[in-house]
Protein backbone atom coordinates (compact mmCIF):
# COMPACT_ATOMS: atom_id res chain seq x y z
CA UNK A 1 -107.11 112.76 -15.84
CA UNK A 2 -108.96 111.06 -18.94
CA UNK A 3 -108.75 114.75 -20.83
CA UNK A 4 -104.69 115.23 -20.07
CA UNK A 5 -104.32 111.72 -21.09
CA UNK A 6 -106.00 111.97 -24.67
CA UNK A 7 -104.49 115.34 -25.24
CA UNK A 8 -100.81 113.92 -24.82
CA UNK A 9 -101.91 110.67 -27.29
CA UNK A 10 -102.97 113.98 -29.63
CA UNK A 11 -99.52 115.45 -29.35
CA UNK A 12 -97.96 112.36 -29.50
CA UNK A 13 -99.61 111.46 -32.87
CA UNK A 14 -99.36 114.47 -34.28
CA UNK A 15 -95.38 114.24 -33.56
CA UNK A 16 -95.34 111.20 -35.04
CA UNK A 17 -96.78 111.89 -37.99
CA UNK A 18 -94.82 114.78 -38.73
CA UNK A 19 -91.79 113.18 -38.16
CA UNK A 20 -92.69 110.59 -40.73
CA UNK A 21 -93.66 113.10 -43.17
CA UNK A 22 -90.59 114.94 -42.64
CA UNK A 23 -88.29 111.34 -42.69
CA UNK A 24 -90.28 110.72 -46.18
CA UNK A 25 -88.88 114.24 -47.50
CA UNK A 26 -85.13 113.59 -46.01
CA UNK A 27 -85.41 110.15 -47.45
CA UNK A 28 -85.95 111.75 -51.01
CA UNK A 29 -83.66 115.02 -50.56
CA UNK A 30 -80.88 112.37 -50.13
CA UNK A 31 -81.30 111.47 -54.00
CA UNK A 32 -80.09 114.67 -54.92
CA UNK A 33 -82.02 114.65 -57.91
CA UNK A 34 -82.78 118.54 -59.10
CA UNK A 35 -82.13 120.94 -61.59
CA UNK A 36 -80.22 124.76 -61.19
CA UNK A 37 -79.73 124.15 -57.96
CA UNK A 38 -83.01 123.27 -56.74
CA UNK A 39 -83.72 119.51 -55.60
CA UNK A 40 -86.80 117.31 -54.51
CA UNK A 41 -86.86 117.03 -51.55
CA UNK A 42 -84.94 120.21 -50.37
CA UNK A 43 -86.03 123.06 -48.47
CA UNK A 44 -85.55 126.18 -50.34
CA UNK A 45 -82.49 128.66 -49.91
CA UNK A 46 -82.88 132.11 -49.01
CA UNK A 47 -81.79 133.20 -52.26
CA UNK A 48 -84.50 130.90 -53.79
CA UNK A 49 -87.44 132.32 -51.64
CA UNK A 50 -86.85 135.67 -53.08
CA UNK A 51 -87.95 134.56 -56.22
CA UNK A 52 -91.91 133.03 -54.55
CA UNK A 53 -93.88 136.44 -53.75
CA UNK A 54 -92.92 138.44 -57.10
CA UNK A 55 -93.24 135.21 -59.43
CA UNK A 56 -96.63 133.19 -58.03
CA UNK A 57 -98.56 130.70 -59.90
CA UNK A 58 -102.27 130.25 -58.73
CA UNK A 59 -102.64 126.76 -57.73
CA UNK A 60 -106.20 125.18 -56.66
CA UNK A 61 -104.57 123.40 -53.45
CA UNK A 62 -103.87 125.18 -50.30
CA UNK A 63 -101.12 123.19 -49.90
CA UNK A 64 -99.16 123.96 -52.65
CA UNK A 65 -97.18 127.09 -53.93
CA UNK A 66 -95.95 127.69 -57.26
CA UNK A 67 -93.94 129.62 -59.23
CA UNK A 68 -91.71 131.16 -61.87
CA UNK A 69 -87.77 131.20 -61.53
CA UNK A 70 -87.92 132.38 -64.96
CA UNK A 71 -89.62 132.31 -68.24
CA UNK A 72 -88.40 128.35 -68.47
CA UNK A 73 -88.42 127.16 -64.46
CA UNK A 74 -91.65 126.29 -62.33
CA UNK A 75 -90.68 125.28 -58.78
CA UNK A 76 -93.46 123.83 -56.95
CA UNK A 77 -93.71 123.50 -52.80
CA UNK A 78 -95.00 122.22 -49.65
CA UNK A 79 -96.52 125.49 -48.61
CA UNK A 80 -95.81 123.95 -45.05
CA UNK A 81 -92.02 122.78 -45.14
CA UNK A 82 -90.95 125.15 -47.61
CA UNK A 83 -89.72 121.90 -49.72
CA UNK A 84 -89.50 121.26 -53.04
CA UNK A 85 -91.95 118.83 -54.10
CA UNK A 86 -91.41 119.39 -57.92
CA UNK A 87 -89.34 121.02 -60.62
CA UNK A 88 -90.90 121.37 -64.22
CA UNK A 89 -88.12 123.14 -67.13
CA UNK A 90 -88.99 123.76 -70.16
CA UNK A 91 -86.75 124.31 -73.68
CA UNK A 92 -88.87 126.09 -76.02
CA UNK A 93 -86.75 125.32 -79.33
CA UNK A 94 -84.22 122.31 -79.11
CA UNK A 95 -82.10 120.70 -82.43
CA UNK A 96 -81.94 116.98 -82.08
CA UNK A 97 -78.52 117.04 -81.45
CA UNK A 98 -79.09 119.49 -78.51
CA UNK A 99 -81.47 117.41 -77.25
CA UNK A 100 -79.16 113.83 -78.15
CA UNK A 101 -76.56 115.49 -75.96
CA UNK A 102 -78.89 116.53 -72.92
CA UNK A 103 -79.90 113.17 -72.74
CA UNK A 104 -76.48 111.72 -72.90
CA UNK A 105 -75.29 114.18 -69.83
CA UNK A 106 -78.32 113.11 -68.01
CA UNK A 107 -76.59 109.25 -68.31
CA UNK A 108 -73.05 110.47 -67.64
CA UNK A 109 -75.00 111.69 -64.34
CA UNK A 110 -77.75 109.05 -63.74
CA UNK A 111 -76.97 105.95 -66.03
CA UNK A 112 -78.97 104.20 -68.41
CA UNK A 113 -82.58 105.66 -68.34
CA UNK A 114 -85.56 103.59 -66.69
CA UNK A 115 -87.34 103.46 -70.07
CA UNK A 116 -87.80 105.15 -73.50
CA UNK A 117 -91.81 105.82 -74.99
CA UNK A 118 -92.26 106.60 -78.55
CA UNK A 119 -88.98 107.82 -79.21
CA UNK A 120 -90.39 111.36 -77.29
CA UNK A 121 -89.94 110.77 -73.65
CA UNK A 122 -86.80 109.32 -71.29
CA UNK A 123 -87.52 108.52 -67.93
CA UNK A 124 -85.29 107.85 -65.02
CA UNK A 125 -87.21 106.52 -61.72
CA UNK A 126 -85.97 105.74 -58.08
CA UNK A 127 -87.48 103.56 -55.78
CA UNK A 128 -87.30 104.44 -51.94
CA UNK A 129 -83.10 103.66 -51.43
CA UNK A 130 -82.59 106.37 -54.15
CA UNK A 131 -81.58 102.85 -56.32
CA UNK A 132 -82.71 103.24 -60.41
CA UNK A 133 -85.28 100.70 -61.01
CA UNK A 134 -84.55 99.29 -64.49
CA UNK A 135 -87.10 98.49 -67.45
CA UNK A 136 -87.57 95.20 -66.50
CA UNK A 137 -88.68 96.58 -63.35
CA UNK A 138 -90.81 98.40 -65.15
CA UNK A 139 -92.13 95.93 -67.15
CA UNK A 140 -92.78 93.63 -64.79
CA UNK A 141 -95.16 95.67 -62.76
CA UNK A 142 -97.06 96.58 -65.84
CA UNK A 143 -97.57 92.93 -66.10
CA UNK A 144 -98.56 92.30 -63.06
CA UNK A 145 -101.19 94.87 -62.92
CA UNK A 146 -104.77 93.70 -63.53
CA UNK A 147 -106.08 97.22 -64.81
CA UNK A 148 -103.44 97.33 -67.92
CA UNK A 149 -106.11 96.71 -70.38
CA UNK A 150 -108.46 98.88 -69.22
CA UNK A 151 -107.07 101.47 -70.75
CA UNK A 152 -105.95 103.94 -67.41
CA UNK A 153 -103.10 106.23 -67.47
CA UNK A 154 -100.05 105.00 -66.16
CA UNK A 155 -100.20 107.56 -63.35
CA UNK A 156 -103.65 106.38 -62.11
CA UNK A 157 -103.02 102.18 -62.40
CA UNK A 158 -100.14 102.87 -59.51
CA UNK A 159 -102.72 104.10 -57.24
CA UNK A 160 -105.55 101.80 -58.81
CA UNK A 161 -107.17 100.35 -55.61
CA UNK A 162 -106.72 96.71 -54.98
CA UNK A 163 -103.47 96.30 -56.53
CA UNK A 164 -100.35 94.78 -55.33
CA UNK A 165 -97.70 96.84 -56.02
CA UNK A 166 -93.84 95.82 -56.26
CA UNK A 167 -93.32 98.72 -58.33
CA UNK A 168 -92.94 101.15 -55.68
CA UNK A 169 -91.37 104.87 -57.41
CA UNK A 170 -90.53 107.70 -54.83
CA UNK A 171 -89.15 109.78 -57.68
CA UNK A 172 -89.08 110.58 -61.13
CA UNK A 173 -86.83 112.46 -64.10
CA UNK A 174 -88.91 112.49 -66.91
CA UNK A 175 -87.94 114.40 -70.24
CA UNK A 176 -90.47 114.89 -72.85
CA UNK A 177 -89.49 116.28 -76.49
CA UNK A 178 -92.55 117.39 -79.18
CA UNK A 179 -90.20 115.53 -82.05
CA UNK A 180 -88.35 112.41 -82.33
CA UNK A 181 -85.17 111.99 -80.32
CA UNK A 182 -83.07 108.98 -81.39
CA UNK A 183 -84.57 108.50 -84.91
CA UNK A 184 -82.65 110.16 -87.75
CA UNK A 185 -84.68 112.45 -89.44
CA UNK A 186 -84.48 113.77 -93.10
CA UNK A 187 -85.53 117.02 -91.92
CA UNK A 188 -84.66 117.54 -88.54
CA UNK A 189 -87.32 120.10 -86.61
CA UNK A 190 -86.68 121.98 -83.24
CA UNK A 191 -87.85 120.50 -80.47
CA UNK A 192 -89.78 121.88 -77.05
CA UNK A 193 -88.28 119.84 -74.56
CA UNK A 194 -89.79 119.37 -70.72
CA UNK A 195 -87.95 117.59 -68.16
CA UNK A 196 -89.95 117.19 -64.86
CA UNK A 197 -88.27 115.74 -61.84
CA UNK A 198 -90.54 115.12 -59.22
CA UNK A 199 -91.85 112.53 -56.33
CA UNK A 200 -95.26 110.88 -56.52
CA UNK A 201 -94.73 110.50 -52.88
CA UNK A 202 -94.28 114.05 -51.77
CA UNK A 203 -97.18 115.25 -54.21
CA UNK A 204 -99.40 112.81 -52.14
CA UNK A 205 -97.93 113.55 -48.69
CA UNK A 206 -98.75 117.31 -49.64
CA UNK A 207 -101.86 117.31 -51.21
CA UNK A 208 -103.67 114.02 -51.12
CA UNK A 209 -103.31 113.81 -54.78
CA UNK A 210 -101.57 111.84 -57.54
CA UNK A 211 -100.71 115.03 -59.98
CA UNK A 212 -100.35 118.80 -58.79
CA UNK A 213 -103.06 120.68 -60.78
């Protein structure tokens, strides 16, 4: 009687946690946050999986499969759900005024952007409603986090132990450009442009990890 008893509280955890794992990726699919018709979040199409077998990239987690939509798209997985955990596009050679006006669509679509760095990267983050958190959400986390002189990357002080966190991001747009963006330039060179969307959240729930190597 013992043995049937702990192999239903088995079942019945397991259940429960993947129901909350799959909750956390409809919670994030709802954002509709993507790019060419793939979104975080999402389980793939059929059309989409055709693209997986032929196109692989060698990843060093089991839990994760890569790869190539084209020369310019990396779609990365859940190997388990089939979801899209995170999107990664790359423009090779960019004008600044190609780039000006990808970053103005991107606020027609999403608003004003979390934060500029450097006049290189634009980032647009999401806490867990799918609601933009703004720079002063930003910098008020920063601020509150004891490790910000220590000199850690920003992706490692969110999941610095011991910290209170009131920053809480479920997903990211981040675009990246080699040159300026905003800044006028007396010789104006092309740009290679990356915009990543992705979810810290998902990367975790999927590999146990903070980046996808």
């Amino acid at each position: 009687m013992k043995s049937i008893f702990k192999v239903v509280v088995l079942i019945t955890s397991v259940v429960s946690m993947l129901s909350g794992s799959t909750d956390l990726y409809n919670q994030v699919e709802k954002m509709n946050k993507g790019l060419d018709g793939y979104i975080v979040g999402k389980a793939l199409t059929a059309k989409q999986q055709k693209s997986i077998t032929k196109n692989s990239i060698a990843s060093n987690n089991k839990n994760i499969f890569k790869f190539l939509v084209n020369d310019d798209l990396v779609i990365a997985i859940n190997k388990n759900n089939n979801r899209v955990i995170a999107i990664n596009k790359r423009y090779k050679s960019l004008a600044q005024e190609d780039v000006k006006k990808m970053i103005g669509e991107f606020i027609f679509k999403y608003d004003e952007p979390t934060a500029m760095a450097h006049d290189k990267m634009v980032y647009w983050v999401y806490d867990k409603d799918g609601t933009k958190l703004s720079e002063n959400d930003l910098k008020k986390w920063k601020n509150s986090l004891k490790v910000k002189n220590t000199g850690l990357p920003l992706a490692q002080a969110i999941h610095a132990t011991g910290e209170k966190i009131d920053f809480n991001p479920y997903l990211s747009l981040k675009m990246n450009s080699t040159e300026a963006i905003m800044t006028e330039l007396k010789e104006p060179k092309q740009s290679t442009v990356n915009i990543i969307v992705s979810s810290d959240r998902l990367i975790q729930d999927t590999t146990g990890m903070t980046d996808i190597k």
